[in-house]
PDB file of N, CA and C in Angstrom:
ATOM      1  N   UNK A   1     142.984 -58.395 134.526  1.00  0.00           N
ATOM      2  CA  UNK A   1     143.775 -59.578 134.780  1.00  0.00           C
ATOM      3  C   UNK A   1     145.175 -59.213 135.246  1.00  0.00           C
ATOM      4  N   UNK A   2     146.068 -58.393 134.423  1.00  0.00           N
ATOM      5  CA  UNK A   2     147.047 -57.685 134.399  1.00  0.00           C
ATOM      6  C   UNK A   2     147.121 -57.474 136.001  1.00  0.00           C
ATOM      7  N   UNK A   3     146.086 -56.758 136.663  1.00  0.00           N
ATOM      8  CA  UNK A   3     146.345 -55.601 138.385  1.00  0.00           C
ATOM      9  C   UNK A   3     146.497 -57.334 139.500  1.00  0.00           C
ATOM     10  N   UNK A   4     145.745 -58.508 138.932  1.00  0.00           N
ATOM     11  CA  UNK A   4     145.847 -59.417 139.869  1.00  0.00           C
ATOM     12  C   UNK A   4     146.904 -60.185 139.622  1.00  0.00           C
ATOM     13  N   UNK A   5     147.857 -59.815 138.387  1.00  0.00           N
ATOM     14  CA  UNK A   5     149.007 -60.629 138.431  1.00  0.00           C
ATOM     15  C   UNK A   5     149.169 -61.727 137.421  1.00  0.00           C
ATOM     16  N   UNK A   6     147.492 -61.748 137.013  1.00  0.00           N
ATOM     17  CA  UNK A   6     147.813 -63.007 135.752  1.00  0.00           C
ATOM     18  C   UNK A   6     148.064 -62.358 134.764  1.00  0.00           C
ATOM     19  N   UNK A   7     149.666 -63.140 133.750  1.00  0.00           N
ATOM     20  CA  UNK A   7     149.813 -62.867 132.803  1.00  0.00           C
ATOM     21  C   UNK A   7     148.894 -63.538 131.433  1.00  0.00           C
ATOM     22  N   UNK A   8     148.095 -62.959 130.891  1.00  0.00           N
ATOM     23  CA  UNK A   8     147.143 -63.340 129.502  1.00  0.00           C
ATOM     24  C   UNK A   8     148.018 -64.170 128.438  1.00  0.00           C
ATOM     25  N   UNK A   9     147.674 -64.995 127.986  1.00  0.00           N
ATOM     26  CA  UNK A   9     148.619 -65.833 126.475  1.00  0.00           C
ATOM     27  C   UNK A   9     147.487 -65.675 125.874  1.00  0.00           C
ATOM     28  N   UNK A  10     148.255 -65.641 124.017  1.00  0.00           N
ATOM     29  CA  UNK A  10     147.363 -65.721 123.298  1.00  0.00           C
ATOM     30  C   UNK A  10     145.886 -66.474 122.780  1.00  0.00           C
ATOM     31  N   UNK A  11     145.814 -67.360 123.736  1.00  0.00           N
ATOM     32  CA  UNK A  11     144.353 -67.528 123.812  1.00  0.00           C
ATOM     33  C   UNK A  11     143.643 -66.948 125.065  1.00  0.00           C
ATOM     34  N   UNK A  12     143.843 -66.464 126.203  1.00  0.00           N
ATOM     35  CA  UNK A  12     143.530 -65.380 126.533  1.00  0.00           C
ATOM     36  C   UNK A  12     142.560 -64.034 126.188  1.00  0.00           C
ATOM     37  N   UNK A  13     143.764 -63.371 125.724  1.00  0.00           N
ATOM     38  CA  UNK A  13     143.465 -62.152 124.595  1.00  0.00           C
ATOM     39  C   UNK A  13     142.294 -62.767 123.702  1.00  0.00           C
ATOM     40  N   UNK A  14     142.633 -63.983 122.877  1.00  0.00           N
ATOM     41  CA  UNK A  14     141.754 -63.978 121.656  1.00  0.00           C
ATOM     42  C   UNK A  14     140.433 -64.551 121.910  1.00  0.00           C
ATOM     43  N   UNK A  15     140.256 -64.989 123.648  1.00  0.00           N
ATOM     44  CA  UNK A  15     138.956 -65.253 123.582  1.00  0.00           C
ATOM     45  C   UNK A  15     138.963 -64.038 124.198  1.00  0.00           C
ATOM     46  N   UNK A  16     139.029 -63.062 124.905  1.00  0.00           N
ATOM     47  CA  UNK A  16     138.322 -62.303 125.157  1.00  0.00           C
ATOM     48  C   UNK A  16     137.920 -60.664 124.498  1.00  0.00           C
ATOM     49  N   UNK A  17     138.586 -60.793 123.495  1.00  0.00           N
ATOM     50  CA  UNK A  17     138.661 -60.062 122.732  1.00  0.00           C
ATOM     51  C   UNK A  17     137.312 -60.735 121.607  1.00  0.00           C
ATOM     52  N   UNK A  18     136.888 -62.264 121.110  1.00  0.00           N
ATOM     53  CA  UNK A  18     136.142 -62.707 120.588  1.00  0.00           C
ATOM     54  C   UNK A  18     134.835 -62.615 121.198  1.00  0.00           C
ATOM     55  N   UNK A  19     134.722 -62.251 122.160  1.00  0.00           N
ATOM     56  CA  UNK A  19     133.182 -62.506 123.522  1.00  0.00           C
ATOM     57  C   UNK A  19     133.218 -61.170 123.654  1.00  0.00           C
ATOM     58  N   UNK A  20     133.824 -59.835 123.835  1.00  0.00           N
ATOM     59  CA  UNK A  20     133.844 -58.811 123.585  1.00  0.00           C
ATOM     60  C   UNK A  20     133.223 -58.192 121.937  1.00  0.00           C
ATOM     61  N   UNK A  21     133.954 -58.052 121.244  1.00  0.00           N
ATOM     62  CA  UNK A  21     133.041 -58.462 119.837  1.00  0.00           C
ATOM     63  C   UNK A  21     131.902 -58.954 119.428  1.00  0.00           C
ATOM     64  N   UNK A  22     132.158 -60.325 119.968  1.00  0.00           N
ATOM     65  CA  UNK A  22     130.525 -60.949 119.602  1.00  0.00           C
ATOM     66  C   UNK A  22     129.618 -60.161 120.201  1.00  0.00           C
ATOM     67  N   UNK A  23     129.597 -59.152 121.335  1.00  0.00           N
ATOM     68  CA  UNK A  23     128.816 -58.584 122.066  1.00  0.00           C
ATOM     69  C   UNK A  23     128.979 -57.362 121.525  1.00  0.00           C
ATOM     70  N   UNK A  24     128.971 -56.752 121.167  1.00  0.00           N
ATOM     71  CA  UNK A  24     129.180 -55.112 120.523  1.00  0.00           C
ATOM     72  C   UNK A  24     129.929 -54.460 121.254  1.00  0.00           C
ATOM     73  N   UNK A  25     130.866 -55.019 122.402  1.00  0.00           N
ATOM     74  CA  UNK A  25     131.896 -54.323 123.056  1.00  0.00           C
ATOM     75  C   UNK A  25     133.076 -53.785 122.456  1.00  0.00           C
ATOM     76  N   UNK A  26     133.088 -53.249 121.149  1.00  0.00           N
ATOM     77  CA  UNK A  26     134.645 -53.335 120.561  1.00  0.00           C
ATOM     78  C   UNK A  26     135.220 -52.196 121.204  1.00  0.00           C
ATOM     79  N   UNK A  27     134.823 -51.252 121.939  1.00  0.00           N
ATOM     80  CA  UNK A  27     135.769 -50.437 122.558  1.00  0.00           C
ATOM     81  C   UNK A  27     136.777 -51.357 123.452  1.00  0.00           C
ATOM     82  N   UNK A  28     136.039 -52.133 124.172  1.00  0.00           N
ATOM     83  CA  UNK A  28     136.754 -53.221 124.814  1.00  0.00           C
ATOM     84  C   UNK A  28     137.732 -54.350 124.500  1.00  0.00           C
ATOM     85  N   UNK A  29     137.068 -54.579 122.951  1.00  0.00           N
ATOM     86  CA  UNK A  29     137.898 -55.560 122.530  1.00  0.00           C
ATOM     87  C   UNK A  29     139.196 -54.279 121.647  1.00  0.00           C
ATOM     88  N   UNK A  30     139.307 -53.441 121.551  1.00  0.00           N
ATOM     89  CA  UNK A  30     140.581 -52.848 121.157  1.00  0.00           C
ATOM     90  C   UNK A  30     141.263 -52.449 121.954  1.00  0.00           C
ATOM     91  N   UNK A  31     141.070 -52.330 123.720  1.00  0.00           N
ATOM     92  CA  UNK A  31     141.508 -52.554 124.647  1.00  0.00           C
ATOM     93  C   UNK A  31     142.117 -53.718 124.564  1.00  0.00           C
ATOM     94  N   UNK A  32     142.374 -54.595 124.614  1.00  0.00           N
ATOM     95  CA  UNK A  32     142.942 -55.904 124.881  1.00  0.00           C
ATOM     96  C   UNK A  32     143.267 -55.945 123.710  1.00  0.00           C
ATOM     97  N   UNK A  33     143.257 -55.620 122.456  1.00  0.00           N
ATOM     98  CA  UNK A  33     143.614 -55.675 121.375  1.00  0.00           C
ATOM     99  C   UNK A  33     145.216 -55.093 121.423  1.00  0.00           C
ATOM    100  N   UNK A  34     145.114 -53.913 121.758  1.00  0.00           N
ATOM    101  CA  UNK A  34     146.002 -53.058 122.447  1.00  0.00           C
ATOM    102  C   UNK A  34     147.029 -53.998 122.956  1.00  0.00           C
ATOM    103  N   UNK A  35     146.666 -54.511 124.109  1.00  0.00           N
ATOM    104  CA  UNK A  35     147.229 -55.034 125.333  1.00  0.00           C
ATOM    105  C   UNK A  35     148.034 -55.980 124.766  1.00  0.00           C
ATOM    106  N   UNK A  36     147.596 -56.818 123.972  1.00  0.00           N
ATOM    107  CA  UNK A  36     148.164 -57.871 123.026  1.00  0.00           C
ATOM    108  C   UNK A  36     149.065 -57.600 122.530  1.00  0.00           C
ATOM    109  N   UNK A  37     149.343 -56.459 121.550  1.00  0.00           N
ATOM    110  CA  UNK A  37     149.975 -56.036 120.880  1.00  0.00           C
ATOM    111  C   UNK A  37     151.486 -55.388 121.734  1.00  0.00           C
ATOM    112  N   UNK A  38     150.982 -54.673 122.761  1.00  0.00           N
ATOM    113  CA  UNK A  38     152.083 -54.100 123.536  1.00  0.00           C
ATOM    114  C   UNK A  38     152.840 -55.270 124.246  1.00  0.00           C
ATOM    115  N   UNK A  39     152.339 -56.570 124.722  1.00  0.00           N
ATOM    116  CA  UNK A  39     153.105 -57.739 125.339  1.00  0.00           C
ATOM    117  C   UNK A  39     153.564 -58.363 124.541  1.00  0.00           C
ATOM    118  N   UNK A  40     154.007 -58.067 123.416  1.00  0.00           N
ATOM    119  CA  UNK A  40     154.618 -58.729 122.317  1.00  0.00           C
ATOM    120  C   UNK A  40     154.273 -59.776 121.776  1.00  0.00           C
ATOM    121  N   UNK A  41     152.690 -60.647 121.904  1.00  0.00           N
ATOM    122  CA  UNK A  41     152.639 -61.945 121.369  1.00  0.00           C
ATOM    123  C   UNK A  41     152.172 -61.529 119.974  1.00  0.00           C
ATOM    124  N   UNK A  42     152.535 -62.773 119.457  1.00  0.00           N
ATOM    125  CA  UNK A  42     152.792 -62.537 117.686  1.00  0.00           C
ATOM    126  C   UNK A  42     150.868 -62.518 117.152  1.00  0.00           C
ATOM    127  N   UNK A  43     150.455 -61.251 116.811  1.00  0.00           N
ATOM    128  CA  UNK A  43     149.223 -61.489 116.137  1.00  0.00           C
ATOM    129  C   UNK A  43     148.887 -62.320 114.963  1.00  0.00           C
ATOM    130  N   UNK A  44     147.989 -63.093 115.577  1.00  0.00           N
ATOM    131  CA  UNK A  44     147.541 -64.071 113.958  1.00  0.00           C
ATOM    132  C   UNK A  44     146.172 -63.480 113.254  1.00  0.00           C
ATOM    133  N   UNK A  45     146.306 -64.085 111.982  1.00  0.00           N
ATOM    134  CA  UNK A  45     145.177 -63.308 111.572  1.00  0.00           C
ATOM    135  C   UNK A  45     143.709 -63.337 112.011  1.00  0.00           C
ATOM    136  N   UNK A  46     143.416 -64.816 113.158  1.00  0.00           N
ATOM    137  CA  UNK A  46     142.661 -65.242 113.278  1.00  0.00           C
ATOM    138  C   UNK A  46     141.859 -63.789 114.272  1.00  0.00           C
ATOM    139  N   UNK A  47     142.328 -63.199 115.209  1.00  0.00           N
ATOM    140  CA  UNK A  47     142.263 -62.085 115.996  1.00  0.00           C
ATOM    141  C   UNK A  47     141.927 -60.823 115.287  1.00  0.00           C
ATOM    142  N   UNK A  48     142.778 -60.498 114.003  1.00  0.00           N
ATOM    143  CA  UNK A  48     142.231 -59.826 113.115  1.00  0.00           C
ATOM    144  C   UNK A  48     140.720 -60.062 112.402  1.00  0.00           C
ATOM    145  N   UNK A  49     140.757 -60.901 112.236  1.00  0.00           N
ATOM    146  CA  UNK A  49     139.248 -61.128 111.901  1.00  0.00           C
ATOM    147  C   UNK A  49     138.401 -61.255 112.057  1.00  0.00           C
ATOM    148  N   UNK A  50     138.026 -61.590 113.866  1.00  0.00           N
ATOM    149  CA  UNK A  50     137.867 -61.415 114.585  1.00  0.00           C
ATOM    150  C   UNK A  50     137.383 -60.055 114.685  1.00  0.00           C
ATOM    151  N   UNK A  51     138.219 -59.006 115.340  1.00  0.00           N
ATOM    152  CA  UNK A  51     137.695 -57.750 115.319  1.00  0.00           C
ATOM    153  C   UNK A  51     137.040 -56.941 114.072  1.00  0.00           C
ATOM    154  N   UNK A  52     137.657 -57.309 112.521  1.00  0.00           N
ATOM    155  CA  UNK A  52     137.192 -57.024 111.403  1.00  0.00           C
ATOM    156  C   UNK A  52     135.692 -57.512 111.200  1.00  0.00           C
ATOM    157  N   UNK A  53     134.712 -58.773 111.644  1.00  0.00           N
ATOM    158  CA  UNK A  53     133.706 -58.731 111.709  1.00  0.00           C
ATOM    159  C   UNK A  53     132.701 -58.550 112.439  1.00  0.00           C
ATOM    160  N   UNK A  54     133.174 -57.810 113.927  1.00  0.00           N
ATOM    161  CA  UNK A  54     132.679 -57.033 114.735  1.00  0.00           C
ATOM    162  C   UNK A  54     132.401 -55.789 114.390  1.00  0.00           C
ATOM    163  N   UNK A  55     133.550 -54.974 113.638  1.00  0.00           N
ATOM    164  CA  UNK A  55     132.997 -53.827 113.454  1.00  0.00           C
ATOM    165  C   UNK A  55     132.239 -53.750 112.021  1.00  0.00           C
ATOM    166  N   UNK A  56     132.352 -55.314 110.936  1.00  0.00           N
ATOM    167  CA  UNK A  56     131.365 -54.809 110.137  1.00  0.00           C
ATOM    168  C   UNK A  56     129.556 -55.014 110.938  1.00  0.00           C
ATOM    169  N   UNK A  57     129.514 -56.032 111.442  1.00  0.00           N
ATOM    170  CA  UNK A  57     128.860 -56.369 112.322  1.00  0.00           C
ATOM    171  C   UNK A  57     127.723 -54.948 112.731  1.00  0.00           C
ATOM    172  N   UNK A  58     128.503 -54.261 113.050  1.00  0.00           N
ATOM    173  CA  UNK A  58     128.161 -53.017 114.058  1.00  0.00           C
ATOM    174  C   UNK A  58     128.043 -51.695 112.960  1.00  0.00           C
ATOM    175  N   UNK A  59     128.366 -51.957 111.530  1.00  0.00           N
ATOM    176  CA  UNK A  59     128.186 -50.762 110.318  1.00  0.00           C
ATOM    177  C   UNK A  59     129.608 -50.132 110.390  1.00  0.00           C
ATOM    178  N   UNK A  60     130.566 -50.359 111.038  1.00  0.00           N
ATOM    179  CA  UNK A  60     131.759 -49.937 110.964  1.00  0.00           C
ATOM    180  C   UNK A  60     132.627 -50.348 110.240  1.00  0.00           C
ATOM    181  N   UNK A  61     132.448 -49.746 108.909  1.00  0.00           N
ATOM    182  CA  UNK A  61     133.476 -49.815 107.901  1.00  0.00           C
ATOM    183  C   UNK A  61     135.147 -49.349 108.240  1.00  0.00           C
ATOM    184  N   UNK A  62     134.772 -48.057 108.509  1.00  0.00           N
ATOM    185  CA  UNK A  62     135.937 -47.220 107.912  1.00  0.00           C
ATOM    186  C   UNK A  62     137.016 -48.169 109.230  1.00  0.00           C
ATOM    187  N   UNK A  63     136.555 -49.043 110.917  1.00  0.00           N
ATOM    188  CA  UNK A  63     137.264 -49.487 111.287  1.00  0.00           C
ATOM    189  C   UNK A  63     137.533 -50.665 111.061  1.00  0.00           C
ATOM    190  N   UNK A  64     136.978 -51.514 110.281  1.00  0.00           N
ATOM    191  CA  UNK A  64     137.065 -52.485 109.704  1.00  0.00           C
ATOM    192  C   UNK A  64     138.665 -52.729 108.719  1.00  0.00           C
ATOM    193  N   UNK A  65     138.417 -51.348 108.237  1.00  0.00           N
ATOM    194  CA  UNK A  65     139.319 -51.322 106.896  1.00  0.00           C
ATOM    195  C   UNK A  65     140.586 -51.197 107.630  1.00  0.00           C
ATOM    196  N   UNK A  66     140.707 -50.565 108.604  1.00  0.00           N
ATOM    197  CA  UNK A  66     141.997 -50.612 109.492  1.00  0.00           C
ATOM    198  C   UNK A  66     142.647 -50.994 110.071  1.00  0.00           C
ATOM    199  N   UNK A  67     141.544 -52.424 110.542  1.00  0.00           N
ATOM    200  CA  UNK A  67     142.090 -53.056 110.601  1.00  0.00           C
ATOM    201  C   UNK A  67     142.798 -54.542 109.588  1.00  0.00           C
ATOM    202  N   UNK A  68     142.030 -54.234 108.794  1.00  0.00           N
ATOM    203  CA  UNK A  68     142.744 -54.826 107.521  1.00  0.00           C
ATOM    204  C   UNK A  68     144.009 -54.312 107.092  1.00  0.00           C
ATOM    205  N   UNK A  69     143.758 -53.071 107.150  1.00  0.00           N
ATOM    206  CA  UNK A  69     145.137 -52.892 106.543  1.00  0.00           C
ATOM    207  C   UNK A  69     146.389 -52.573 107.411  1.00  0.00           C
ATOM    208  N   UNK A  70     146.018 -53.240 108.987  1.00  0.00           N
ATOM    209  CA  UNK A  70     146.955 -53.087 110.029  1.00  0.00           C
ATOM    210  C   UNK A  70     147.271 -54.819 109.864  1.00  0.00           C
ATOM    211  N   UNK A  71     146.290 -55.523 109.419  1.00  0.00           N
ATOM    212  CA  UNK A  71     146.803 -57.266 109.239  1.00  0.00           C
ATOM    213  C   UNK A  71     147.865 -57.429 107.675  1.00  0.00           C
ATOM    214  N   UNK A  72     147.529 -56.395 106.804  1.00  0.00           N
ATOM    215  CA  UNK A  72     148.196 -56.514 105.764  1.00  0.00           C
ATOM    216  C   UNK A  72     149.898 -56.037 105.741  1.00  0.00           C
ATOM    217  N   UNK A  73     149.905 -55.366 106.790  1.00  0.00           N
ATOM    218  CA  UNK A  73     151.371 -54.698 107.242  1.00  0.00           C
ATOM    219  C   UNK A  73     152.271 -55.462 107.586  1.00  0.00           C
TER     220      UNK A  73
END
């Protein structure tokens, strides 16, 4: 989106980061997870949780937990 000039808002990011996830893409969705984070919009938890039940989703604990305890910070 970024190379054609559109700037993403937080619903943006959080749907595509949610359709990424729902699909077992989370390399992708921590890409834009990323992206989010570096354009300064304020993370809600809703995005966190989001990715937190993707990777339990997928047997991924140990990233699960990290991101918990990156929402608890």
């Amino acid at each position: 989106m970024l190379c054609r000039g559109v700037v993403p808002d937080l619903v943006s990011f959080s749907s595509l980061i949610a359709v990424f996830s729902r699909n077992k893409y989370l390399d992708q969705a921590l890409v834009y997870f990323g992206d989010m984070k570096k354009s300064g919009l304020v993370l809600e938890n809703v995005i966190h949780t989001i990715l937190k039940n993707g990777f339990c989703k997928n047997c991924n604990m140990l990233e699960a937990l990290k991101i918990r305890d990156e929402m608890l910070d």
